[in-house]
N, C-alpha and C. Protein backbone atom coordinates (compact mmCIF):
# COMPACT_ATOMS: atom_id res chain seq x y z
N UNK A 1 218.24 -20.57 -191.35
CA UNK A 1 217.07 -21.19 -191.93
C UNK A 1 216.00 -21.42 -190.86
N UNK A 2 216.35 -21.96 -189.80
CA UNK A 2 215.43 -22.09 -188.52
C UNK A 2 215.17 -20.89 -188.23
N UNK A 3 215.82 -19.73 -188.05
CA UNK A 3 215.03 -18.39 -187.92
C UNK A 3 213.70 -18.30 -188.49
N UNK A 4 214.22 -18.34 -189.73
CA UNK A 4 213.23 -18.15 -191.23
C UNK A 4 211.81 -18.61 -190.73
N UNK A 5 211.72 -19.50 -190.79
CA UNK A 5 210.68 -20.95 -190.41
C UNK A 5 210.24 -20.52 -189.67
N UNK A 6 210.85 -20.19 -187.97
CA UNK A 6 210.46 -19.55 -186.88
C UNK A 6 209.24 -18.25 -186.75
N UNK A 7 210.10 -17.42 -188.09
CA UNK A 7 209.63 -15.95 -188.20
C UNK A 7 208.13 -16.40 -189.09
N UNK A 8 208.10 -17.04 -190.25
CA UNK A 8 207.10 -17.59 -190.68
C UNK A 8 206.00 -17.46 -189.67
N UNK A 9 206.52 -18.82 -189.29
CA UNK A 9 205.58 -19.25 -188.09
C UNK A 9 205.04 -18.51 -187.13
N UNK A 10 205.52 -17.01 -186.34
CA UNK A 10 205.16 -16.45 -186.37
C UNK A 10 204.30 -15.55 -186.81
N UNK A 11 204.72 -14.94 -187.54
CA UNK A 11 203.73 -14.02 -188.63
C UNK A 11 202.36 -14.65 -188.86
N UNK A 12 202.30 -15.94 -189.13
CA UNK A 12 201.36 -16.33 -189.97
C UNK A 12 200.37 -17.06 -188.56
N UNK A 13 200.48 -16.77 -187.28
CA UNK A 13 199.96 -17.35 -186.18
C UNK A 13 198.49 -16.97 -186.03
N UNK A 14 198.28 -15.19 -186.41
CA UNK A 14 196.79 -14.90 -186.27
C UNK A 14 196.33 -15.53 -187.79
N UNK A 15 196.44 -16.11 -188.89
CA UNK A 15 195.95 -16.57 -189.55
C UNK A 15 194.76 -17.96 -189.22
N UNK A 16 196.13 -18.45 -188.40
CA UNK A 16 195.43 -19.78 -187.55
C UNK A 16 194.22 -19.73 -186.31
N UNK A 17 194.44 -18.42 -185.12
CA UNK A 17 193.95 -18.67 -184.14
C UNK A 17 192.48 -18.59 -184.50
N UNK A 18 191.64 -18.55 -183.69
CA UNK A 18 189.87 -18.49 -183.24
C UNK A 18 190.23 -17.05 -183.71
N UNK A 19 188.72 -16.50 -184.07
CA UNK A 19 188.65 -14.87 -184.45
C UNK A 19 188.56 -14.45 -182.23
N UNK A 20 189.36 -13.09 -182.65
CA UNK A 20 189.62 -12.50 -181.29
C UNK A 20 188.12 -11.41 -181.12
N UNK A 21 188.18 -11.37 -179.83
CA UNK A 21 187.08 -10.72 -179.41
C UNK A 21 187.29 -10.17 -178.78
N UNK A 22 186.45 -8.69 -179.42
CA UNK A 22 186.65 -7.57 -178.36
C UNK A 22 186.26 -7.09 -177.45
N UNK A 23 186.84 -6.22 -176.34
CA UNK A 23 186.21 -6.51 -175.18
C UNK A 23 184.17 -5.68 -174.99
N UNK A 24 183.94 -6.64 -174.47
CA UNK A 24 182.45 -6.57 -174.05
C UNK A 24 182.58 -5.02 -173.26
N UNK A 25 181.24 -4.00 -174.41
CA UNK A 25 180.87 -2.56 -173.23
C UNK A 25 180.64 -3.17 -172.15
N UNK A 26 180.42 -1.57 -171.51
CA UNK A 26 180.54 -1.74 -170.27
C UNK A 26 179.35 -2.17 -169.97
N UNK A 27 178.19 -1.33 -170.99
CA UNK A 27 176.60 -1.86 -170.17
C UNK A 27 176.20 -2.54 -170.11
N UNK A 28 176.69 -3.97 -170.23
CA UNK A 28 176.50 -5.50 -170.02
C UNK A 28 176.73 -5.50 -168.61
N UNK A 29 177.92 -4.98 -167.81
CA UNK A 29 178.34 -5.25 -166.29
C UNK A 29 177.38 -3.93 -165.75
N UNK A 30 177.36 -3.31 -166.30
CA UNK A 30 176.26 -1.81 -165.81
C UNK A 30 174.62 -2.67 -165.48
N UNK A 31 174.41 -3.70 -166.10
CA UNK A 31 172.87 -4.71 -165.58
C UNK A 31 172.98 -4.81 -164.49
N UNK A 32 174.20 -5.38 -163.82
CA UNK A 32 174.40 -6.27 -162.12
C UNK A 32 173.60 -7.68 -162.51
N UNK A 33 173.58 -8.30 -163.32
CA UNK A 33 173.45 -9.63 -163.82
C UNK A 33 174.65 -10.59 -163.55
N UNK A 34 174.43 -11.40 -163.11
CA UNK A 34 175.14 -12.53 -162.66
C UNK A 34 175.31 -13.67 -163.61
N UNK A 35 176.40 -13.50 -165.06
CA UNK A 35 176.71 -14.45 -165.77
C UNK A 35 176.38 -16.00 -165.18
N UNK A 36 176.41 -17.19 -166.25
CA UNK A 36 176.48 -18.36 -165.94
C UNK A 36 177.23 -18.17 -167.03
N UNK A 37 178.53 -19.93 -166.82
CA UNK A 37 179.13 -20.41 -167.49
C UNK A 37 178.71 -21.11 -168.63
N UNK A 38 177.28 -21.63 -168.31
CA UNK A 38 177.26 -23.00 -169.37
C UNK A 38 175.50 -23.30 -169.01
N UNK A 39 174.84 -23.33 -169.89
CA UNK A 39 173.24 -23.33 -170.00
C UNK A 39 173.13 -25.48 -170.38
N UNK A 40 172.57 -26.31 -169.83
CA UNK A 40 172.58 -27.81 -170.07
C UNK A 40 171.12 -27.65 -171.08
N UNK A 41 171.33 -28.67 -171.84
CA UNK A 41 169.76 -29.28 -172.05
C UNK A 41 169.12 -27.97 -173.32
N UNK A 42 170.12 -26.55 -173.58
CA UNK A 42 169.51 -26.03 -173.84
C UNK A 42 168.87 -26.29 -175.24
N UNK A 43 167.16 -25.61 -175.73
CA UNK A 43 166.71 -26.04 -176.44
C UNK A 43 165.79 -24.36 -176.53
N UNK A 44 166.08 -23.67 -177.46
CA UNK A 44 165.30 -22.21 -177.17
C UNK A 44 164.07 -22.33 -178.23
N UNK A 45 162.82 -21.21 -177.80
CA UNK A 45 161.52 -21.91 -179.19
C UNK A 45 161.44 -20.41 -179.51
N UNK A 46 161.71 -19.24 -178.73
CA UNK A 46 161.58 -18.13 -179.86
C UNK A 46 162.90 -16.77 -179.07
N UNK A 47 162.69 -15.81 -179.76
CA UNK A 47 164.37 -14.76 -179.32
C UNK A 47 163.59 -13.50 -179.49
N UNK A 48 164.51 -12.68 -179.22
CA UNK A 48 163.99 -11.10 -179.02
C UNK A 48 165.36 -10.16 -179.39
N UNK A 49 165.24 -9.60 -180.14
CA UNK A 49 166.33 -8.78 -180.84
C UNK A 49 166.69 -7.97 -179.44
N UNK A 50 168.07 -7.43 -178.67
CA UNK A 50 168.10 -7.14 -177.41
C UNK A 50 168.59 -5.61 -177.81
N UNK A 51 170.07 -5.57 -178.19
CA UNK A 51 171.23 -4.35 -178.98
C UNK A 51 171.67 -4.80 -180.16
N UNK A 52 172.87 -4.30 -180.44
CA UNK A 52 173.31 -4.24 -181.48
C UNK A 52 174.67 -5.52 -181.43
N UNK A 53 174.64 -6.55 -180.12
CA UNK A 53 175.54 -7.45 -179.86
C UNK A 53 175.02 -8.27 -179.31
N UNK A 54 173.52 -8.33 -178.87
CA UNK A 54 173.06 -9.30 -177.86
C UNK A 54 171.18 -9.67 -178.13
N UNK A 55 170.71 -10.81 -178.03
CA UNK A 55 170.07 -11.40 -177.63
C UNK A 55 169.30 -11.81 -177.06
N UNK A 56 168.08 -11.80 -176.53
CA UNK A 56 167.51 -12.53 -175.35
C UNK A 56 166.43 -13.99 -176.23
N UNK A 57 166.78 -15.60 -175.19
CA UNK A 57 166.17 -16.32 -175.96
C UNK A 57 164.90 -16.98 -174.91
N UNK A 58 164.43 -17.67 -175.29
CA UNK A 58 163.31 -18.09 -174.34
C UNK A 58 163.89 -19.44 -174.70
N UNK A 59 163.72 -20.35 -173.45
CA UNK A 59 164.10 -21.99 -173.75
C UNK A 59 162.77 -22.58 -174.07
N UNK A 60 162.27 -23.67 -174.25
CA UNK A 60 161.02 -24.28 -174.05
C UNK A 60 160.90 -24.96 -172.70
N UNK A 61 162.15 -24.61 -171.55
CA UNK A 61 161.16 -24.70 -170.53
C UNK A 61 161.08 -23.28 -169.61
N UNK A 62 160.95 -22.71 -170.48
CA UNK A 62 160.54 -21.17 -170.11
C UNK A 62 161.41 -20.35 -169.68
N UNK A 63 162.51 -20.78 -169.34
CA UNK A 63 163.91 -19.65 -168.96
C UNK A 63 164.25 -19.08 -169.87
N UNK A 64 164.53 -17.48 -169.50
CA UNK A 64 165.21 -16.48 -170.27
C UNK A 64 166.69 -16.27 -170.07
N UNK A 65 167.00 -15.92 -171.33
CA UNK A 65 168.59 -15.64 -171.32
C UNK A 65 169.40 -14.53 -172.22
N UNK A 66 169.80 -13.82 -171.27
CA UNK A 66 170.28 -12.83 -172.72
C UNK A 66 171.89 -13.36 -172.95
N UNK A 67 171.97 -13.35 -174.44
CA UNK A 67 173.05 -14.02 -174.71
C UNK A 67 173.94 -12.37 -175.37
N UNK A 68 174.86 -12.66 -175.27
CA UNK A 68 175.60 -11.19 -175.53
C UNK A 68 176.88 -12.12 -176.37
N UNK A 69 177.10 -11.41 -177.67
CA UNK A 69 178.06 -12.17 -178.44
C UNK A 69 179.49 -11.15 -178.71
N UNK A 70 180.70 -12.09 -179.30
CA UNK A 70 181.74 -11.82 -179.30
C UNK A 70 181.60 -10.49 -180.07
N UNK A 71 181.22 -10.14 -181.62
CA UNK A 71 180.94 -8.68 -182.21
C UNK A 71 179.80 -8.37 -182.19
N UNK A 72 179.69 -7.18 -182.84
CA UNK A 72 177.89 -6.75 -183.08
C UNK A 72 177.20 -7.78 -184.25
N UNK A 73 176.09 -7.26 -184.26
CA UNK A 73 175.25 -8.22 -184.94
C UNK A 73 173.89 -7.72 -185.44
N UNK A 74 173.15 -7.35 -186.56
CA UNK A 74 172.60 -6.92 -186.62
C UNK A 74 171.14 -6.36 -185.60
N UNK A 75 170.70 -5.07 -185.88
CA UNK A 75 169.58 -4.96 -184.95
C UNK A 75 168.59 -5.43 -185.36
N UNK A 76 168.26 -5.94 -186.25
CA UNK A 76 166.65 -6.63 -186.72
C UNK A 76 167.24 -7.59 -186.99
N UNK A 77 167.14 -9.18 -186.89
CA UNK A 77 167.43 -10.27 -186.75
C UNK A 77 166.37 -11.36 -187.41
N UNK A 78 165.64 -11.83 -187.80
CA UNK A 78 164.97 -12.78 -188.67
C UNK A 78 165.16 -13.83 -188.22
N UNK A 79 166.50 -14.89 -187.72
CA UNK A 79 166.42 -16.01 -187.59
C UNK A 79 168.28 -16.34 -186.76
N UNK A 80 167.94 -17.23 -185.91
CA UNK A 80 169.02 -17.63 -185.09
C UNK A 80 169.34 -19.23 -184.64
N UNK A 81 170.51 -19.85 -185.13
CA UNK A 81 170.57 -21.32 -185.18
C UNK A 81 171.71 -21.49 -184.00
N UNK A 82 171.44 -22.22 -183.30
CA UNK A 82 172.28 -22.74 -182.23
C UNK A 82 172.53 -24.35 -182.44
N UNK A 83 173.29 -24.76 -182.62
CA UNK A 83 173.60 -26.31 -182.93
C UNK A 83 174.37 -26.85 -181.00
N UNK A 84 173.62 -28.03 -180.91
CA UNK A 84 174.28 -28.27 -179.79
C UNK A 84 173.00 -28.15 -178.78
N UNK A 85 172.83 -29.17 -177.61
CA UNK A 85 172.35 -29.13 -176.58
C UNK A 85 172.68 -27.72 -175.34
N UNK A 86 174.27 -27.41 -174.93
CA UNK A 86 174.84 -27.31 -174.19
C UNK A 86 175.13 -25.66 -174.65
N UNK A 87 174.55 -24.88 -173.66
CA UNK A 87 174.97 -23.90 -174.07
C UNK A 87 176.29 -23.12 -173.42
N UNK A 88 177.62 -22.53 -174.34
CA UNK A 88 178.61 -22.68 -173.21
C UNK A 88 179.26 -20.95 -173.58
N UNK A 89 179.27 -20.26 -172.43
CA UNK A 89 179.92 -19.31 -172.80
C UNK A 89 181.45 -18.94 -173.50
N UNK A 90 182.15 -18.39 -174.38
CA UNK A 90 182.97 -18.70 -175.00
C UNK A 90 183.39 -19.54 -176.05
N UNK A 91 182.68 -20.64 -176.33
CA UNK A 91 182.61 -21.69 -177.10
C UNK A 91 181.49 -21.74 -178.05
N UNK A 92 180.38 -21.55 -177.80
CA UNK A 92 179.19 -21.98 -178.39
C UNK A 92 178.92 -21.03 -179.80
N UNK A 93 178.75 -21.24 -181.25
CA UNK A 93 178.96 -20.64 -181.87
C UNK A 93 177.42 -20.90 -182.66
N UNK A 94 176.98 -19.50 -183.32
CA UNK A 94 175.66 -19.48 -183.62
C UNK A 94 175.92 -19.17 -184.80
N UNK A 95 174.85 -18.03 -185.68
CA UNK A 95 174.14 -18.12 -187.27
C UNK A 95 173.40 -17.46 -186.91
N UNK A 96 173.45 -16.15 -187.27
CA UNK A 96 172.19 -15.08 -186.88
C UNK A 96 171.51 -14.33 -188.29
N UNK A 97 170.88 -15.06 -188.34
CA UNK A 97 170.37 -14.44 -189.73
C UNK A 97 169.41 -13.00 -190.01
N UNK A 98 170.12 -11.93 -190.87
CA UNK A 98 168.74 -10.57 -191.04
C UNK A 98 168.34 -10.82 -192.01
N UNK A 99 168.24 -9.72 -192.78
CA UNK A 99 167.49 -9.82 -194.01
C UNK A 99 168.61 -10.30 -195.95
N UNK A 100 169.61 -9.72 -195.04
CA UNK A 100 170.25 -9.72 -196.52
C UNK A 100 171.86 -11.13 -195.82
N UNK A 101 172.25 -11.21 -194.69
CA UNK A 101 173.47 -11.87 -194.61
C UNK A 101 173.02 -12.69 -193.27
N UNK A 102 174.01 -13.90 -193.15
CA UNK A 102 173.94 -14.77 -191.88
C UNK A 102 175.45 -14.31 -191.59
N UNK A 103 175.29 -14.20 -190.11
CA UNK A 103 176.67 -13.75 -189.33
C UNK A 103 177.27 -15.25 -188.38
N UNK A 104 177.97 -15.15 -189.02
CA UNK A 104 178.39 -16.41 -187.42
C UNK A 104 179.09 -15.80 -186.33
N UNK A 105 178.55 -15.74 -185.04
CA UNK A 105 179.14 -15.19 -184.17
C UNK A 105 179.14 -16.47 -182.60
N UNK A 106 180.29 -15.94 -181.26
CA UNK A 106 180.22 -16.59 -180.58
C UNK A 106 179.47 -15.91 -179.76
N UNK A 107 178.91 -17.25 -178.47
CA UNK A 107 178.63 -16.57 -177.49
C UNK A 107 179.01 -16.26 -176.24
N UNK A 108 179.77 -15.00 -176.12
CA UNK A 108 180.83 -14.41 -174.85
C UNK A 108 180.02 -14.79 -173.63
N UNK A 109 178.93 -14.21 -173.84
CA UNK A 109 177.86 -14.14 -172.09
C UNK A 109 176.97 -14.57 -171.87
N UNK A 110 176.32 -15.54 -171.12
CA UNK A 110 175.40 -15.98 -170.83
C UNK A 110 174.56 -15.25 -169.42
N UNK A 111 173.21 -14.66 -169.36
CA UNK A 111 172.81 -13.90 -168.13
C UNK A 111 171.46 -14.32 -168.28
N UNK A 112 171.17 -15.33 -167.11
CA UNK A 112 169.45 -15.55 -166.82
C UNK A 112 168.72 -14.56 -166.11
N UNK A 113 167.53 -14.38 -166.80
CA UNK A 113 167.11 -13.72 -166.10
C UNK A 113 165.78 -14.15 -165.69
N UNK A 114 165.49 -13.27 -164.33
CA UNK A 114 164.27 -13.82 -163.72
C UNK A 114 162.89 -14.54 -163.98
N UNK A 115 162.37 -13.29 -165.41
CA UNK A 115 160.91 -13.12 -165.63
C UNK A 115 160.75 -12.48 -166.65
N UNK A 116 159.79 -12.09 -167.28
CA UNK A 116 159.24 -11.06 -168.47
C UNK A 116 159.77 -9.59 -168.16
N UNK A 117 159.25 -9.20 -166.39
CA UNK A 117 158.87 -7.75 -166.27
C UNK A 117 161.25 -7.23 -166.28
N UNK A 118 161.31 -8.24 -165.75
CA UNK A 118 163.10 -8.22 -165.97
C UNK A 118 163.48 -8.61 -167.40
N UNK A 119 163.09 -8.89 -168.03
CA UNK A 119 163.45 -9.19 -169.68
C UNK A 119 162.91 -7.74 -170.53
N UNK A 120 162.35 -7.18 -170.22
CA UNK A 120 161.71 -5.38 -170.32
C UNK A 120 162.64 -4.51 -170.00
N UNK A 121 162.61 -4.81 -168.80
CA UNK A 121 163.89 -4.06 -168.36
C UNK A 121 165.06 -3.90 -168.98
N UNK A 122 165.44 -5.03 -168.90
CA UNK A 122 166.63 -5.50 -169.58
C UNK A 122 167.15 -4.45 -170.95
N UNK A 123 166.14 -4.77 -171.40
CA UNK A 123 165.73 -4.75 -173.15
C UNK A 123 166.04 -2.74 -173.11
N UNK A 124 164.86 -2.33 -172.31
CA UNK A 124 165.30 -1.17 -172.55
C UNK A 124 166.50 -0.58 -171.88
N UNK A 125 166.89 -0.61 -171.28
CA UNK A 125 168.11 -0.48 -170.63
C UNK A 125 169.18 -0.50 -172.14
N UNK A 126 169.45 -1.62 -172.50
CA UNK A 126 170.20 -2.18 -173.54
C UNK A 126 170.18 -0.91 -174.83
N UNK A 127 168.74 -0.63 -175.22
CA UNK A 127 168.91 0.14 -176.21
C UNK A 127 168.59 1.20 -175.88
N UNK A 128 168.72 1.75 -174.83
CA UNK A 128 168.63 3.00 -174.34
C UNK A 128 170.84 3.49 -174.27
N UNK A 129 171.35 2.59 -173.89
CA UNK A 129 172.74 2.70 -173.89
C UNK A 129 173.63 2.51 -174.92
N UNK A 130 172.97 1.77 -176.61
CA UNK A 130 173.54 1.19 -177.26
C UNK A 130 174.19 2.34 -178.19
C-alpha cells in the first residue's frame, strides 16, 4: 500500500511543480551582456517588442532592460503587467498581452543595457537571429 501512495506521489509530482523552462538560445549569451540578478524599485513607463521571447523595458528612471522570458511570447505585444516593485530573475512573473490572448510568462533574464544606440543594437541583433 505504501508503494502505491509512493508511486502516486510520484507520478503526479509534475502536476504540482512551477511550469519548467526551457533552456534559453544561445543568442541571448551570443550579446556578451552581463545578466543582473534582481532590478530594486523597479517601475517601467513604456517596452519595445525585442524577439519572439524577450523584451526591452524602459524604467521611469530611464534604465533599459531587456527582459528575456521562460517561453516565447508573442511578436507584436500590446500590453505588459509586472506586479511587484522588485524585479527578480527567475521569480518575477508577468501578463503579456497581444491582440487576441494574455500569456503569463516568467522572467529568466534580466540584461541592462547602456543607452538607446545599444538598445538598437540589441534589437536588431535579436531579430536578425530569431
Amino acid at each position: 500500500m505504501k508503494k502505491l501512495i509512493l508511486l502516486c506521489l510520484f507520478m503526479s509530482a509534475p502536476l504540482f511543480a512551477d511550469e519548467e523552462s526551457e533552456a534559453l538560445p544561445d543568442r541571448y549569451s551570443q550579446l556578451g551582456l552581463k545578466p543582473v540578478e534582481q532590478v530594486f524599485d523597479f517601475k517601467y513607463r513604456s517596452f519595445r517588442d525585442g524577439d519572439r521571447q524577450s523584451l526591452i523595458v524602459r524604467t521611469r528612471g530611464r534604465e533599459i532592460y531587456l527582459l528575456v522570458f521562460n517561453r516565447p511570447i508573442s511578436p507584436r505585444n500590446q500590453g505588459i503587467t509586472i506586479k511587484g516593485r522588485n524585479l527578480r530573475a527567475g521569480f518575477t512573473r508577468t501578463s503579456i498581452a497581444d491582440n487576441q490572448t494574455t500569456l503569463s510568462r516568467r522572467v529568466e533574464r534580466i540584461y541592462p543595457l547602456e543607452n538607446r544606440e545599444k538598445e538598437n543594437e540589441v534589437i536588431k541583433f535579436l531579430r536578425a537571429n530569431d
